[in-house]
N, C-alpha and C. Protein backbone atom coordinates (compact mmCIF):
# COMPACT_ATOMS: atom_id res chain seq x y z
N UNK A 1 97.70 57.87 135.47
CA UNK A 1 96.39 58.48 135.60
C UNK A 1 95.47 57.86 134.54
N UNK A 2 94.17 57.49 135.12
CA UNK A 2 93.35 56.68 133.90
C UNK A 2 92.71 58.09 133.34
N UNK A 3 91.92 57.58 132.34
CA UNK A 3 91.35 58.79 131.51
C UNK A 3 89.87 58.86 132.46
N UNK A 4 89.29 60.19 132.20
CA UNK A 4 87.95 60.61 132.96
C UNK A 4 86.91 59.86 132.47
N UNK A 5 86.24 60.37 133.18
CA UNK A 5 84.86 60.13 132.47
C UNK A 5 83.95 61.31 132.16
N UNK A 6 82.73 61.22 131.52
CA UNK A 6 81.95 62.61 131.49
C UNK A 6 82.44 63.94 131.27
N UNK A 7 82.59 64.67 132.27
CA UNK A 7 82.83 66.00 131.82
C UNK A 7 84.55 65.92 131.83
N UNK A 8 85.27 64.83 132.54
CA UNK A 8 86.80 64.90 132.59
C UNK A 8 87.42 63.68 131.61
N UNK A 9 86.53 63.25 130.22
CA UNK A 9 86.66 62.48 129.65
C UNK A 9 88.09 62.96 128.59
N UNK A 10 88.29 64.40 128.84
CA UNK A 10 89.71 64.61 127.39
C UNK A 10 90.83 64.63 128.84
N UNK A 11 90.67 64.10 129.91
CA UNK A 11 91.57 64.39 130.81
C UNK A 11 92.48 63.24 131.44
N UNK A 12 93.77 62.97 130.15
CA UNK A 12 94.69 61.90 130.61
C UNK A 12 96.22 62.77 130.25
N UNK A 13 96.79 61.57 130.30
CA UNK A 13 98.47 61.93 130.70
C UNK A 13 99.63 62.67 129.55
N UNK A 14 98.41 62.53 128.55
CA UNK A 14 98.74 63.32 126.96
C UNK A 14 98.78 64.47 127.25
N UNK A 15 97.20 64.75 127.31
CA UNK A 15 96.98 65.87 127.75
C UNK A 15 97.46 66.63 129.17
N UNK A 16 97.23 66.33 129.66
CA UNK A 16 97.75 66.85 131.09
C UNK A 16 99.45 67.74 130.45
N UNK A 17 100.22 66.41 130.19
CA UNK A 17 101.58 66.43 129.61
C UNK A 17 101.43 67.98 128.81
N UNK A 18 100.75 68.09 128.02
CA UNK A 18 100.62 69.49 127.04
C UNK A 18 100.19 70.43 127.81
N UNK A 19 99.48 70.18 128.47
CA UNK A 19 99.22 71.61 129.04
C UNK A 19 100.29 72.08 130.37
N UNK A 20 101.08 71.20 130.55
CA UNK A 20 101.87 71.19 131.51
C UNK A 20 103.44 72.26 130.98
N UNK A 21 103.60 71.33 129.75
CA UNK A 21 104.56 72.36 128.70
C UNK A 21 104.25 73.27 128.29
N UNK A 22 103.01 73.49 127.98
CA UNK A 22 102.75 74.65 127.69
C UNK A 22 102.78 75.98 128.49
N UNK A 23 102.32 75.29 129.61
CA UNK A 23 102.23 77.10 130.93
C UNK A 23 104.05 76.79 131.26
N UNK A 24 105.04 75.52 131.63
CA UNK A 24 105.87 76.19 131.50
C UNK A 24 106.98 77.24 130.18
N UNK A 25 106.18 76.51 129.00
CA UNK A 25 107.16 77.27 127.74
C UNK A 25 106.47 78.95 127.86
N UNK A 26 105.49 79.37 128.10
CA UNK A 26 104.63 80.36 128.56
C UNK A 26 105.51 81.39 129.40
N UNK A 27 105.18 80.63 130.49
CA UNK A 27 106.45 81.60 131.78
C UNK A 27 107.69 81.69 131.73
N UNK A 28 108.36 80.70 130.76
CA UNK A 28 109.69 80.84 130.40
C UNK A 28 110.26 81.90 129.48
N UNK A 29 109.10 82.09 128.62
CA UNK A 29 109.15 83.18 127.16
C UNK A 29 109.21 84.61 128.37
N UNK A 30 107.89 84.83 129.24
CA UNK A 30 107.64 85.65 130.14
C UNK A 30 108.77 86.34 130.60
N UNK A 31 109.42 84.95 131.31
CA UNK A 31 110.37 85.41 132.36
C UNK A 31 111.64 86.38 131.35
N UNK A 32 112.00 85.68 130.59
CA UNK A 32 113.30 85.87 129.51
C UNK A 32 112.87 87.41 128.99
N UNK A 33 111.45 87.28 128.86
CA UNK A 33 111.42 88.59 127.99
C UNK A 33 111.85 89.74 128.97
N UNK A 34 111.33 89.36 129.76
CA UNK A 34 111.30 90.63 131.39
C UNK A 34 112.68 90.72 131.81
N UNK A 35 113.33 89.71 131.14
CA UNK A 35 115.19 89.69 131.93
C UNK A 35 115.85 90.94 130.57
N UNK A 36 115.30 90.42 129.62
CA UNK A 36 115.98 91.51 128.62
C UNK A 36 115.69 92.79 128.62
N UNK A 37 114.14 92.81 129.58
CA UNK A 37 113.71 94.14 129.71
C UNK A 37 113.08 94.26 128.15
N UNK A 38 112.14 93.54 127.82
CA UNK A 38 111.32 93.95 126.25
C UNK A 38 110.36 94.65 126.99
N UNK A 39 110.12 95.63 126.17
CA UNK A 39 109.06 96.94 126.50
C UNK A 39 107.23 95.75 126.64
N UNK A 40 107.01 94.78 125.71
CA UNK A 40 105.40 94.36 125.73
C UNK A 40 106.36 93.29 125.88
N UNK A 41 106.38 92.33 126.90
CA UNK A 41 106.54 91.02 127.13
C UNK A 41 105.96 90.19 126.78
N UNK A 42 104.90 90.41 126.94
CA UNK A 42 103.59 89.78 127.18
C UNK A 42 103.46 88.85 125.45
N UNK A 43 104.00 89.91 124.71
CA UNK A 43 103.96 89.36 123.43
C UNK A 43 104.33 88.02 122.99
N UNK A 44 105.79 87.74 124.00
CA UNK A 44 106.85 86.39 123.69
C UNK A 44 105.75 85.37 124.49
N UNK A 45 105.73 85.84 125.63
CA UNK A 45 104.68 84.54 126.33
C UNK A 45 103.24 84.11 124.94
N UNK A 46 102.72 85.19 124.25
CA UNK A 46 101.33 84.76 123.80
C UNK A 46 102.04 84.08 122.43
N UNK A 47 103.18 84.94 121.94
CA UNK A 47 103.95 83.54 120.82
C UNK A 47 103.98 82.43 121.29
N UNK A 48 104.48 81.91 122.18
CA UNK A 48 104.86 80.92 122.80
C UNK A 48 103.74 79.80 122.66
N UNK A 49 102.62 80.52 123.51
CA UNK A 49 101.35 80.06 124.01
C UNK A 49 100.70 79.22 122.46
N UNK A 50 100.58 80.12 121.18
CA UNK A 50 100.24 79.94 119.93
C UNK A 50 101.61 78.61 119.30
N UNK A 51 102.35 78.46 119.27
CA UNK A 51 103.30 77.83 118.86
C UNK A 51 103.60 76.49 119.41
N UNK A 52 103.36 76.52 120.77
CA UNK A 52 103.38 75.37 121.36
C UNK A 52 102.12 74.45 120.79
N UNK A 53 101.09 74.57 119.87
CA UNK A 53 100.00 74.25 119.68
C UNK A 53 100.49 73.37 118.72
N UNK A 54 101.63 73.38 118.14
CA UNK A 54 102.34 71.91 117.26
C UNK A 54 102.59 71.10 117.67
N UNK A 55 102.65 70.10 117.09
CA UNK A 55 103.67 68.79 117.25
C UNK A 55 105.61 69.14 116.86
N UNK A 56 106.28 68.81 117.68
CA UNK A 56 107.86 69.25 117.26
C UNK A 56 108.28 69.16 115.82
N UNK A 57 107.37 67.91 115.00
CA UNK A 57 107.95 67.97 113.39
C UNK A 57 107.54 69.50 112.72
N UNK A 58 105.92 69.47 113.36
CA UNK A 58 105.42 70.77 112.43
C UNK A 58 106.38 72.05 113.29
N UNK A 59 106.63 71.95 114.22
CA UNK A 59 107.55 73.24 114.70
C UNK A 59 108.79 73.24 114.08
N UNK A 60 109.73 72.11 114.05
CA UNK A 60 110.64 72.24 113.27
C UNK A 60 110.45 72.84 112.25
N UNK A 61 109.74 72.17 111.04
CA UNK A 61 109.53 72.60 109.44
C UNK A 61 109.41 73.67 109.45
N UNK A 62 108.35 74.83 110.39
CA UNK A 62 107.90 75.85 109.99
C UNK A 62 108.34 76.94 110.86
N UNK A 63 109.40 76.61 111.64
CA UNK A 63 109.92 77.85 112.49
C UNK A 63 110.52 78.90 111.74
N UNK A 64 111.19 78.39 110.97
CA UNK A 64 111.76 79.33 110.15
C UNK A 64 110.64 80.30 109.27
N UNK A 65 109.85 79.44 108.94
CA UNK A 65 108.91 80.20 107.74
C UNK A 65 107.89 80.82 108.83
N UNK A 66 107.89 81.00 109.77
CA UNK A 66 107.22 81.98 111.29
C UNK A 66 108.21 82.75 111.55
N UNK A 67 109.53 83.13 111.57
CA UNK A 67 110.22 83.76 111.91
C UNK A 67 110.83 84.38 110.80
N UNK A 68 110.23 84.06 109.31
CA UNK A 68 110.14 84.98 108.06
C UNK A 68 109.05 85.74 108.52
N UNK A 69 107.63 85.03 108.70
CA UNK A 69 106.47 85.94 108.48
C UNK A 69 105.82 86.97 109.81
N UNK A 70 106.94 86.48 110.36
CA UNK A 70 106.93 87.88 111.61
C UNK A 70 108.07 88.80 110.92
N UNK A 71 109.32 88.68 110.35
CA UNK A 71 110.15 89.90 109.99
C UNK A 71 108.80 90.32 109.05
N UNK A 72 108.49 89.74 108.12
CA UNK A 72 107.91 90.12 107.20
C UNK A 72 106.63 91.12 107.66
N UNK A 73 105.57 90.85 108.89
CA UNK A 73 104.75 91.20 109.27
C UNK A 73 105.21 92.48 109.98
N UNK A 74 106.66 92.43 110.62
CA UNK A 74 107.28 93.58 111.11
C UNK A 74 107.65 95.01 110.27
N UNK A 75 108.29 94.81 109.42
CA UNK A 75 108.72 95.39 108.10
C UNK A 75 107.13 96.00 107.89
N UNK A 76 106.44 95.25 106.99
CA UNK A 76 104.98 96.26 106.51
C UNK A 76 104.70 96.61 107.50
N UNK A 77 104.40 96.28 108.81
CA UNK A 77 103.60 97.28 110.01
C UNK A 77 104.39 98.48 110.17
N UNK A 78 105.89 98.47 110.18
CA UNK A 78 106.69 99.77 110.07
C UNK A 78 106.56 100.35 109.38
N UNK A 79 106.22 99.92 108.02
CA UNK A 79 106.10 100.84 106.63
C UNK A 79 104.78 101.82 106.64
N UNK A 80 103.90 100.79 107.49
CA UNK A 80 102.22 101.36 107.20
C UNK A 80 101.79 102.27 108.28
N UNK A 81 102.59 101.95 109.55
CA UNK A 81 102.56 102.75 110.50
C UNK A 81 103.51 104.21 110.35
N UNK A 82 104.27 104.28 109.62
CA UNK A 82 105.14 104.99 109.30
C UNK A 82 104.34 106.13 108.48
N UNK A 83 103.41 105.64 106.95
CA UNK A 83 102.99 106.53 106.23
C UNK A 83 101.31 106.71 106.42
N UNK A 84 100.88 105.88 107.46
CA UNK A 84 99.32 106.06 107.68
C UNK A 84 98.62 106.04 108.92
N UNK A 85 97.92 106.45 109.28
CA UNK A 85 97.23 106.38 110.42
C UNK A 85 96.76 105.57 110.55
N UNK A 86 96.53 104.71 111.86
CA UNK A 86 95.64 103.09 112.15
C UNK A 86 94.58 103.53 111.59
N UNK A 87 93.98 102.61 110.49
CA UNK A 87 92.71 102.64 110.75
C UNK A 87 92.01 101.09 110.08
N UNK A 88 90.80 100.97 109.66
CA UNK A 88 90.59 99.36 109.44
C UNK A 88 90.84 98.96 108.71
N UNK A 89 90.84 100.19 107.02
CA UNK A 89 91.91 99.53 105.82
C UNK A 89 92.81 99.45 105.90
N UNK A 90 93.85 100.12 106.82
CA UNK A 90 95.31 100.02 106.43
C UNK A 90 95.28 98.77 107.27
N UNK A 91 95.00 98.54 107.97
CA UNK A 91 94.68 97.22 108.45
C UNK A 91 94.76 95.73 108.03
N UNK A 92 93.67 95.97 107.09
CA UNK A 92 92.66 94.79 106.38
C UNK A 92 93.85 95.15 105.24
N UNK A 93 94.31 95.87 104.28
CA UNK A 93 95.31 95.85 103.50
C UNK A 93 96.06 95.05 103.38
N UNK A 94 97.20 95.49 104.67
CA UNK A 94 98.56 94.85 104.86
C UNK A 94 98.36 93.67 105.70
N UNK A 95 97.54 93.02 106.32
CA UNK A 95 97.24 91.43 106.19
C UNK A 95 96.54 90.81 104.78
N UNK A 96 96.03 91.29 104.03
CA UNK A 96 95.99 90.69 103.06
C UNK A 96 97.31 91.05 101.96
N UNK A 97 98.18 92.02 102.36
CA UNK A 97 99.42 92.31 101.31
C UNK A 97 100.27 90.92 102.00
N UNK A 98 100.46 90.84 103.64
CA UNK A 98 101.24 89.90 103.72
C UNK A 98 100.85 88.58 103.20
N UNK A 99 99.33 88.22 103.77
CA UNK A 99 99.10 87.00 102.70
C UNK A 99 99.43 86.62 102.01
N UNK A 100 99.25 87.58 100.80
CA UNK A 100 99.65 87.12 99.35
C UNK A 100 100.77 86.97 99.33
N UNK A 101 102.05 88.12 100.15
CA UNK A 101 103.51 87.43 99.62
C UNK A 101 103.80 86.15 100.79
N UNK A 102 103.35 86.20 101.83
CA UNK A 102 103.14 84.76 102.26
C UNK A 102 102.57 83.33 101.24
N UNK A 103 101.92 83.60 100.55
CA UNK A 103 101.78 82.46 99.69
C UNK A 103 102.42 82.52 98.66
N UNK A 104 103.33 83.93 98.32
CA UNK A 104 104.11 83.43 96.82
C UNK A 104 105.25 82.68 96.99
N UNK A 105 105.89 83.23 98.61
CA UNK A 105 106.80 82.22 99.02
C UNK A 105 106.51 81.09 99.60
N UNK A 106 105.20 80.54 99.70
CA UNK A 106 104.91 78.97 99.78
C UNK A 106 105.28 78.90 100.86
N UNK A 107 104.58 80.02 102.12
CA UNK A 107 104.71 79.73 103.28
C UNK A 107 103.63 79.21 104.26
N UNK A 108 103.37 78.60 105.07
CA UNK A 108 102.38 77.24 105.30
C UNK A 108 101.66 78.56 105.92
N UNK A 109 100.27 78.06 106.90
CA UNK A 109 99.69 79.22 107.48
C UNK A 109 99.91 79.49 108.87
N UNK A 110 101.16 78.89 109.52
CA UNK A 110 101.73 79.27 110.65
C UNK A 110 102.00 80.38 110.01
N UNK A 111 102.79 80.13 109.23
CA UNK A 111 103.77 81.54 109.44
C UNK A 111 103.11 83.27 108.73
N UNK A 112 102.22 82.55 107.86
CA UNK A 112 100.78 83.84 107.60
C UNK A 112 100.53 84.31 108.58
N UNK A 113 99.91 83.55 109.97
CA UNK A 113 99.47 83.81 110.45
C UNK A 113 100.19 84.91 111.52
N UNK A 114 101.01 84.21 111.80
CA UNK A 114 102.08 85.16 112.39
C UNK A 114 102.48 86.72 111.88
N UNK A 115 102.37 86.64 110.63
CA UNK A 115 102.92 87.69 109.77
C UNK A 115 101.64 88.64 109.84
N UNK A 116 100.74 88.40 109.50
CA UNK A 116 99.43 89.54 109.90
C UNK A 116 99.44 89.49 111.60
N UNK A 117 99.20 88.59 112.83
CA UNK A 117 99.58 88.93 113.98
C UNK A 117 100.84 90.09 114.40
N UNK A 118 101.85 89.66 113.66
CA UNK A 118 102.73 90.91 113.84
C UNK A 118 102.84 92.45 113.48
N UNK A 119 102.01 92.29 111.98
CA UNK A 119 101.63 93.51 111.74
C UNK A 119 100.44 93.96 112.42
N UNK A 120 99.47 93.92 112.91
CA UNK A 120 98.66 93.77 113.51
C UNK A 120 99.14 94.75 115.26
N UNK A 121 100.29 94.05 115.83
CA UNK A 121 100.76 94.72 116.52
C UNK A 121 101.51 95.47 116.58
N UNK A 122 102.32 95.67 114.82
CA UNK A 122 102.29 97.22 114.77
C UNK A 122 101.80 98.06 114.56
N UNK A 123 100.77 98.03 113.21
CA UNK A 123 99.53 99.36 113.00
C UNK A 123 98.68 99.18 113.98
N UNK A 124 98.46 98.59 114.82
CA UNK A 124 97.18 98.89 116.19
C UNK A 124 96.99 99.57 116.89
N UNK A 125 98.91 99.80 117.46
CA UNK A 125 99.15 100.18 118.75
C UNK A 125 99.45 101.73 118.97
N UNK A 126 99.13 102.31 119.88
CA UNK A 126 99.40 103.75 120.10
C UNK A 126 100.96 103.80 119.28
N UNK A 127 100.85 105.74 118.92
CA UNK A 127 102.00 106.02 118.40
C UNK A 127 103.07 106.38 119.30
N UNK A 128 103.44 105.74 120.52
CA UNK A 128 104.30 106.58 120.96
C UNK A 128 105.89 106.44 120.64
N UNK A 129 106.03 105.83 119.84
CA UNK A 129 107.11 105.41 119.41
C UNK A 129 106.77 105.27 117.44
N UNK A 130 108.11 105.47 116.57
CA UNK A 130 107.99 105.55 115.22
C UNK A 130 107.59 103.92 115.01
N UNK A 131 106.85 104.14 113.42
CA UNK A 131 106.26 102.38 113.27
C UNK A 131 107.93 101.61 113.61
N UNK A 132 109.15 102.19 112.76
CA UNK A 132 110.12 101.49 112.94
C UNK A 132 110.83 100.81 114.00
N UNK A 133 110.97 101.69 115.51
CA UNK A 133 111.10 101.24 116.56
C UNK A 133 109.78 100.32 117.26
N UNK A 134 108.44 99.93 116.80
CA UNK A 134 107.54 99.26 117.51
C UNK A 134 107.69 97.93 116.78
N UNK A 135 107.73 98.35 115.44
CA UNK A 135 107.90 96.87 114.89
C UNK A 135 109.20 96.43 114.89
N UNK A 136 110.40 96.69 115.38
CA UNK A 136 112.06 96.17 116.01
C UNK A 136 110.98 95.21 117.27
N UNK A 137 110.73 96.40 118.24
CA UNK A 137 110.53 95.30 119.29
C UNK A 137 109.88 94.15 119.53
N UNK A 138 108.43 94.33 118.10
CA UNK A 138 107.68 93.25 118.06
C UNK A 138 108.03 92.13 117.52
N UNK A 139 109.19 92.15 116.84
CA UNK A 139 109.76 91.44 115.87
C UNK A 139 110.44 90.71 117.08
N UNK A 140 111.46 91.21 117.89
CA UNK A 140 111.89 90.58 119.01
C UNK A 140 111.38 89.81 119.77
N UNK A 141 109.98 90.51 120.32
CA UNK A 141 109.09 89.67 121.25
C UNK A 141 108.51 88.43 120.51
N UNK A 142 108.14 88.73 119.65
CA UNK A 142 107.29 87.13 118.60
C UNK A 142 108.76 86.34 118.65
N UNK A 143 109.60 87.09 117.87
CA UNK A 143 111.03 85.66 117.59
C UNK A 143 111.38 85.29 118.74
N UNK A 144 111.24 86.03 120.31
CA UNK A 144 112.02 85.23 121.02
C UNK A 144 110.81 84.27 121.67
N UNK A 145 109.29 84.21 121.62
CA UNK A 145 108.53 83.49 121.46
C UNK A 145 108.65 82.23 121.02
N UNK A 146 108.63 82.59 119.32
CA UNK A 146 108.66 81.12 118.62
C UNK A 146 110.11 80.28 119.20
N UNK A 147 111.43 81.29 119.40
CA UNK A 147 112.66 80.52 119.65
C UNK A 147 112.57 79.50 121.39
N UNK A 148 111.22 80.21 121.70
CA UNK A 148 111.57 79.31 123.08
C UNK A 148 110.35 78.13 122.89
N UNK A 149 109.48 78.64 122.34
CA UNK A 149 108.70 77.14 122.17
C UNK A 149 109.51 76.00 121.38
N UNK A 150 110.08 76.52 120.35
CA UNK A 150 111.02 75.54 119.40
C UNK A 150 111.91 75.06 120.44
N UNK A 151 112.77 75.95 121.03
CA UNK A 151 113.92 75.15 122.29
C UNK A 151 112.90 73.92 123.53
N UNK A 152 111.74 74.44 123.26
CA UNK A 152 111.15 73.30 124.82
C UNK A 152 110.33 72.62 124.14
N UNK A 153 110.00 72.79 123.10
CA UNK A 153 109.32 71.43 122.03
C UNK A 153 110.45 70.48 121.67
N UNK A 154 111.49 70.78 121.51
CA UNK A 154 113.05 70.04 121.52
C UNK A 154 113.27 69.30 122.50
N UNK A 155 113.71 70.06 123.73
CA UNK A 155 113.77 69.35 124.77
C UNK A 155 113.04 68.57 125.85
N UNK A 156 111.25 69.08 125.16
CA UNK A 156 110.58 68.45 126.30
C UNK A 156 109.19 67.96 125.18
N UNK A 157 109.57 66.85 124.07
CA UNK A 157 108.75 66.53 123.08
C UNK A 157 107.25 66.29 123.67
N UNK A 158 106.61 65.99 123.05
CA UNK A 158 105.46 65.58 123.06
C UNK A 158 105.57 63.67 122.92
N UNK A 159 104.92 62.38 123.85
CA UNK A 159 105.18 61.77 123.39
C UNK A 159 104.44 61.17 121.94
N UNK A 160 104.73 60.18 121.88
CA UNK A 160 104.16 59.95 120.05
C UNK A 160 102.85 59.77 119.86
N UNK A 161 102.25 59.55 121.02
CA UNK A 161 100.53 59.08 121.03
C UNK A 161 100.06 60.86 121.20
N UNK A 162 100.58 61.41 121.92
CA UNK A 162 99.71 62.52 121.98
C UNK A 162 100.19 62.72 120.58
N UNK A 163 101.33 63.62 120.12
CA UNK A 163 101.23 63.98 118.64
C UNK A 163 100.38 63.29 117.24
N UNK A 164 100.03 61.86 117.61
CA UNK A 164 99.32 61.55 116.66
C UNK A 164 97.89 61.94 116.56
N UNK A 165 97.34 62.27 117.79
CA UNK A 165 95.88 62.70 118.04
C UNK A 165 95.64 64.12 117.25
């Protein structure tokens, strides 16, 4: 496929290629989550969706330190949901509490980011369940997220011209 022109000028075989992995690493997170029966599915697909946005080196390096800063983001949303009611400080708080111990452990801003996203979806969300059981499942849905973009960034790389762009 040659590259576009005008309005279809970002539209070649790089690209195409990425967005191609991407809706399947997407429906794959989807499908898996729905086989285990996770209560918000939806969660692993939008990890997925966010994660696939690397190149496989930066997914390698930082999966782990994303799958710290989601326990990590899990843990305080249980804690805060546990002793406070949603509201915009407890909020604005515990993403800036994870921050900071996100940067004492010299964790890049994937995995920040993740870590306030996760808490985020635990103090947000209706109480119908204790913070402890919402943030178990969210913790699940994000990790089995990042674990399937990491498995199809593995097996289905990016080639070397797109990652250099």
């Amino acid at each position: 496929m040659q590259e576009g022109t005008g309005i279809f000028s970002g539209l070649n075989r790089q690209s195409m290629a990425h967005v191609l992995r991407t809706a399947v690493a997407g429906m794959l997170s989807l499908y898996l989550a729905d086989l285990f029966k996770l209560r918000e599915s939806y969660w692993a697909a939008i990890t997925t969706l966010i994660v696939m946005q690397s190149t496989l080196g930066d997914t390698l390096t930082v999966s782990g330190q994303r799958l710290a800063g989601t326990a990590l983001g899990a843990v305080t949303g249980a804690l805060l949901a546990t002793y406070f009611p949603p509201s915009v400080w407890i909020f604005g708080g515990g993403v800036f509490g994870v921050g900071l111990i996100c940067a004492l452990l010299r964790f890049h801003g994937p995995a920040t980011a993740l870590a306030g996203v996760t808490l985020a979806l635990v103090v947000l969300v209706g109480r119908a369940n204790t913070g402890a059981e919402i943030a178990l499942h969210r913790f699940i849905e994000v990790s089995l997220g990042i674990v399937v973009a990491l498995a199809l960034t593995a097996v289905w790389p990016e080639p070397p011209a797109a990652a250099a762009k």
